[in-house]
N, C-alpha and C. Protein backbone atom coordinates (compact mmCIF):
# COMPACT_ATOMS: atom_id res chain seq x y z
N UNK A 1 0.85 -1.17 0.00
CA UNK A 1 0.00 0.00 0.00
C UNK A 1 0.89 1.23 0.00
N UNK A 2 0.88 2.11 -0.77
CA UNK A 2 1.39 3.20 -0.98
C UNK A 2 0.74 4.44 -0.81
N UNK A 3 1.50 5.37 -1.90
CA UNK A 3 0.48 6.63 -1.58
C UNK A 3 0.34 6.98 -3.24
N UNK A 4 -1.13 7.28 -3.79
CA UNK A 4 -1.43 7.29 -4.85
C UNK A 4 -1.91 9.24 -5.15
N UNK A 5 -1.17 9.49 -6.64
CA UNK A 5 -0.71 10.52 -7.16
C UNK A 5 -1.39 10.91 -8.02
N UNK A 6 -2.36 11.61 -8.53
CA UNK A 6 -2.41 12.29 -9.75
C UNK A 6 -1.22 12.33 -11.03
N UNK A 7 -1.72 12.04 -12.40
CA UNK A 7 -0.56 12.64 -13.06
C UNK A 7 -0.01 14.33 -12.72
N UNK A 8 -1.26 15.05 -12.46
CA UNK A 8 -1.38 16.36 -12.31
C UNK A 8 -0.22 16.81 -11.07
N UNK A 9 -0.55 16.30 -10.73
CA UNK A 9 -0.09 16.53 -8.85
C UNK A 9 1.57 15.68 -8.98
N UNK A 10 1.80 14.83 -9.48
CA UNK A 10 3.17 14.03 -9.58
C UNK A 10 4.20 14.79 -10.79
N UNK A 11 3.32 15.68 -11.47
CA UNK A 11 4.30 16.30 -12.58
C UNK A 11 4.69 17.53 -11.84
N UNK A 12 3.63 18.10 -10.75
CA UNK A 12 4.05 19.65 -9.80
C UNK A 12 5.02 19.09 -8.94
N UNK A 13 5.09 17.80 -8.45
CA UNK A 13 6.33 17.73 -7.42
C UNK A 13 7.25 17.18 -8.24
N UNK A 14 7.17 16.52 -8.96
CA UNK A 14 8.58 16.23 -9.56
C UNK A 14 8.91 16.33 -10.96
N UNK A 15 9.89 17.48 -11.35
CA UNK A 15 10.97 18.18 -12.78
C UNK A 15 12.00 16.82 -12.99
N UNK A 16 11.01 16.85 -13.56
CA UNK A 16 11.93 15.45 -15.37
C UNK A 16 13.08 16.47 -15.64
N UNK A 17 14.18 15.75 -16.03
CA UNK A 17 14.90 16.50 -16.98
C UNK A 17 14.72 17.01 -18.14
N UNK A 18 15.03 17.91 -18.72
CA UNK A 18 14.55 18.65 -20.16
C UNK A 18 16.01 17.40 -21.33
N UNK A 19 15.39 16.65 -22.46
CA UNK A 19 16.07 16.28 -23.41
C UNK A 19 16.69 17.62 -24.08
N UNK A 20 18.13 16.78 -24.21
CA UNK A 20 18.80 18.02 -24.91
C UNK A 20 19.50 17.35 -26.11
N UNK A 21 18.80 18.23 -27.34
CA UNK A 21 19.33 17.66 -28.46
C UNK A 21 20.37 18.16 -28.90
N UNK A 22 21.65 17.50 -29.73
CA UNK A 22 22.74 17.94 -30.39
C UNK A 22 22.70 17.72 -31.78
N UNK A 23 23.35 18.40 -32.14
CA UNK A 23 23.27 17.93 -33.92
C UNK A 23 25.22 17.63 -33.56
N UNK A 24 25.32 16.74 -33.74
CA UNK A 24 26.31 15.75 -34.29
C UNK A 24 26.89 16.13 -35.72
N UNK A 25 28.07 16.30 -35.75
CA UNK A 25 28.63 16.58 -37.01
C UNK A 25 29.96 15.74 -37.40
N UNK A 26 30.46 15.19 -38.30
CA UNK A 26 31.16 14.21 -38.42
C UNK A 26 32.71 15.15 -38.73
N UNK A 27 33.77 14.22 -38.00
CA UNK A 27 34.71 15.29 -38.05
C UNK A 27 35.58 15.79 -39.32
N UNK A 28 35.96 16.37 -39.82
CA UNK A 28 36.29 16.71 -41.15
C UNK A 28 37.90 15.81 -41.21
N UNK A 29 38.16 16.03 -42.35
CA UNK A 29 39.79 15.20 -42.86
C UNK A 29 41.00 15.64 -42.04
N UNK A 30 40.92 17.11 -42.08
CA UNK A 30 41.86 17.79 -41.13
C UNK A 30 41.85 17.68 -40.04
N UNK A 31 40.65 17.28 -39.34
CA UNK A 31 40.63 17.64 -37.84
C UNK A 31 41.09 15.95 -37.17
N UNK A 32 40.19 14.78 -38.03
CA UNK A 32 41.34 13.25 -37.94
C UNK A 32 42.69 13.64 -37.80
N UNK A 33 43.41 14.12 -39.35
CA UNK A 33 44.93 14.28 -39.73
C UNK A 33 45.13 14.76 -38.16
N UNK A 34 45.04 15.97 -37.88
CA UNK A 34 45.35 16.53 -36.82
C UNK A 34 45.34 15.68 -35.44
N UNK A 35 44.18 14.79 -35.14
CA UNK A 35 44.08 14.08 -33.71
C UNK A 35 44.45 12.93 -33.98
N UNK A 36 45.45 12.21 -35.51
CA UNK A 36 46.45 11.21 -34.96
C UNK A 36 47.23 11.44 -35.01
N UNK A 37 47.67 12.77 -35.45
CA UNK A 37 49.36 12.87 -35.67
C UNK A 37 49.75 13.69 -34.17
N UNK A 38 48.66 14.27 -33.46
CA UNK A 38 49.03 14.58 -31.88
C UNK A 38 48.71 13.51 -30.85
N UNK A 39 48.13 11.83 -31.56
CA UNK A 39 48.05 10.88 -30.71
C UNK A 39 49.25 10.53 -30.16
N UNK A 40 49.07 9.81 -29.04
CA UNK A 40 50.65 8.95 -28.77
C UNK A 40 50.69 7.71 -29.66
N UNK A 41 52.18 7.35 -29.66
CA UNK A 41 52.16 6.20 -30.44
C UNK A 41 51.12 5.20 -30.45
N UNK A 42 51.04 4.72 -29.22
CA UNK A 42 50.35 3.38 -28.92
C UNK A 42 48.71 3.06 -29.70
N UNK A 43 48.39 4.66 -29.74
CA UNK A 43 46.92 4.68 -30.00
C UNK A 43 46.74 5.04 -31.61
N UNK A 44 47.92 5.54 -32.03
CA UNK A 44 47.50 5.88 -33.78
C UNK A 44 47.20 4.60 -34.16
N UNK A 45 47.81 3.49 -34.61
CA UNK A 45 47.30 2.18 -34.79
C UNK A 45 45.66 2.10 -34.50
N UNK A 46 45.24 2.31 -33.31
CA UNK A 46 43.80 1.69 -32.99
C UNK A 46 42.80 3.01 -33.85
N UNK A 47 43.50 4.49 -33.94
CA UNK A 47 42.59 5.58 -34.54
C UNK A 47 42.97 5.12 -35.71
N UNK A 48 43.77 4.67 -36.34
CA UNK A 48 43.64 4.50 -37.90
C UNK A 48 42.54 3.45 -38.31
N UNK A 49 42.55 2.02 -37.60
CA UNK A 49 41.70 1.23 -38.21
C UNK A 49 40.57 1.59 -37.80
N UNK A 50 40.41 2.30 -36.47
CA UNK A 50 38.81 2.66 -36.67
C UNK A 50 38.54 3.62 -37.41
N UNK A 51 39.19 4.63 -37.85
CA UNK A 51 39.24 5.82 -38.87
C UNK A 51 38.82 4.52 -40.73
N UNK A 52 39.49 3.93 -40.65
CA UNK A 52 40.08 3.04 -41.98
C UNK A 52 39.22 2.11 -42.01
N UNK A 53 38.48 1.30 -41.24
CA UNK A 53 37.80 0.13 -41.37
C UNK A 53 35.59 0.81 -40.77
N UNK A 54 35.85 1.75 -40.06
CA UNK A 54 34.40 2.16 -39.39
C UNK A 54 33.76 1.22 -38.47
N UNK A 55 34.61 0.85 -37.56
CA UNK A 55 34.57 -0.23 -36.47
C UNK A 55 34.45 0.79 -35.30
N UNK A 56 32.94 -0.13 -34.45
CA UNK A 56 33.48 1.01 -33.68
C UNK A 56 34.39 0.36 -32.22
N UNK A 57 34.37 1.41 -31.42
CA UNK A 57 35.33 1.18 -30.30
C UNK A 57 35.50 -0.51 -29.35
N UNK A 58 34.12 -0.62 -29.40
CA UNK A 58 34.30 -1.75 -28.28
C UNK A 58 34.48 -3.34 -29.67
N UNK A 59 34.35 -2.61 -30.74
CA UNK A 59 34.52 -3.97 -31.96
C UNK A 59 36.18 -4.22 -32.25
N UNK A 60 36.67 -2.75 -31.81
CA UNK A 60 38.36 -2.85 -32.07
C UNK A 60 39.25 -3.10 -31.53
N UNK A 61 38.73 -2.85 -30.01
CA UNK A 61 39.60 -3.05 -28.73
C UNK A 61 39.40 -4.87 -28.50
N UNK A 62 38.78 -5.48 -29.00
CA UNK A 62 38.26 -7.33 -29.14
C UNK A 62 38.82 -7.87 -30.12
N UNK A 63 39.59 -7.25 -31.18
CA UNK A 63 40.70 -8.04 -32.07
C UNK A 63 41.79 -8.55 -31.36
N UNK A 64 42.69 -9.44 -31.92
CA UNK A 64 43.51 -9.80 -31.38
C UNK A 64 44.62 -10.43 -32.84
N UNK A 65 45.80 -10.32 -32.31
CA UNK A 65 46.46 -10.32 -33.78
C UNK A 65 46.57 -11.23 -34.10
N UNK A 66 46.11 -12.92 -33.56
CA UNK A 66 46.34 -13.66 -33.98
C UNK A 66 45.00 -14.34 -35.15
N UNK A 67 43.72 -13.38 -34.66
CA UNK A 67 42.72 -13.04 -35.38
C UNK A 67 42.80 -12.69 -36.73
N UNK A 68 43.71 -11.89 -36.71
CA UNK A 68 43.64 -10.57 -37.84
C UNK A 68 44.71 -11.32 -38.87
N UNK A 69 44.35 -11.31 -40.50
CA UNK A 69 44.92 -11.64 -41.58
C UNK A 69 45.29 -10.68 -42.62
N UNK A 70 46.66 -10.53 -42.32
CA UNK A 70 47.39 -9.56 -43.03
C UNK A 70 48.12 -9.81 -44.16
N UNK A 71 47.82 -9.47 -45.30
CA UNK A 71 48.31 -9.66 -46.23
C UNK A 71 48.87 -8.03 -46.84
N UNK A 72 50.13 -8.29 -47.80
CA UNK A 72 50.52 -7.05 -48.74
C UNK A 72 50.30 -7.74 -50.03
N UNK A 73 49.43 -6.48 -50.35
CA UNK A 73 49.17 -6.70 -51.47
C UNK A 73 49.90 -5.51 -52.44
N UNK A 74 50.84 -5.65 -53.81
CA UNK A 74 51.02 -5.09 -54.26
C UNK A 74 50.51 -4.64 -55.91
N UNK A 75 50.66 -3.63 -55.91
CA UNK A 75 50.22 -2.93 -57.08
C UNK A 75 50.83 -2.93 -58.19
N UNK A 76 50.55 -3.34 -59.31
CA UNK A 76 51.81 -2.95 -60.14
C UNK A 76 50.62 -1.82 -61.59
């Protein structure tokens, strides 16, 4: 047994948060170039293939190299 509320009366005592929308913008060529070449080593590797492949974070950090099939392929 509780205590029973009006919608009326439950919306005056209690402020919902207001949704706040963003517009999302995808980052341009320069601004990548720029945030791997000021990455540390360790991490350009992981920003390139997710930059290079569109994997996202928790799909890239779950490879493992014995997974991964690397081939060179050359051009002539």
């Amino acid at each position: 047994m509780g205590t029973e509320f009006s919608e009326r009366k439950f919306r005056r005592m209690v402020r919902l948060p207001k949704s706040i929308e963003e517009d999302l913008e995808p980052f341009k060529k320069e601004e990548i170039r720029d945030f791997i070449d000021n990455a540390i080593p360790k991490r350009k590797a992981l920003y390139m293939t997710l930059k290079d492949s569109g994997m996202r974070i928790s799909e890239a950090v779950q490879l493992k190299k014995e997974t991964l099939i690397l081939q060179q392929i050359q051009l002539q």
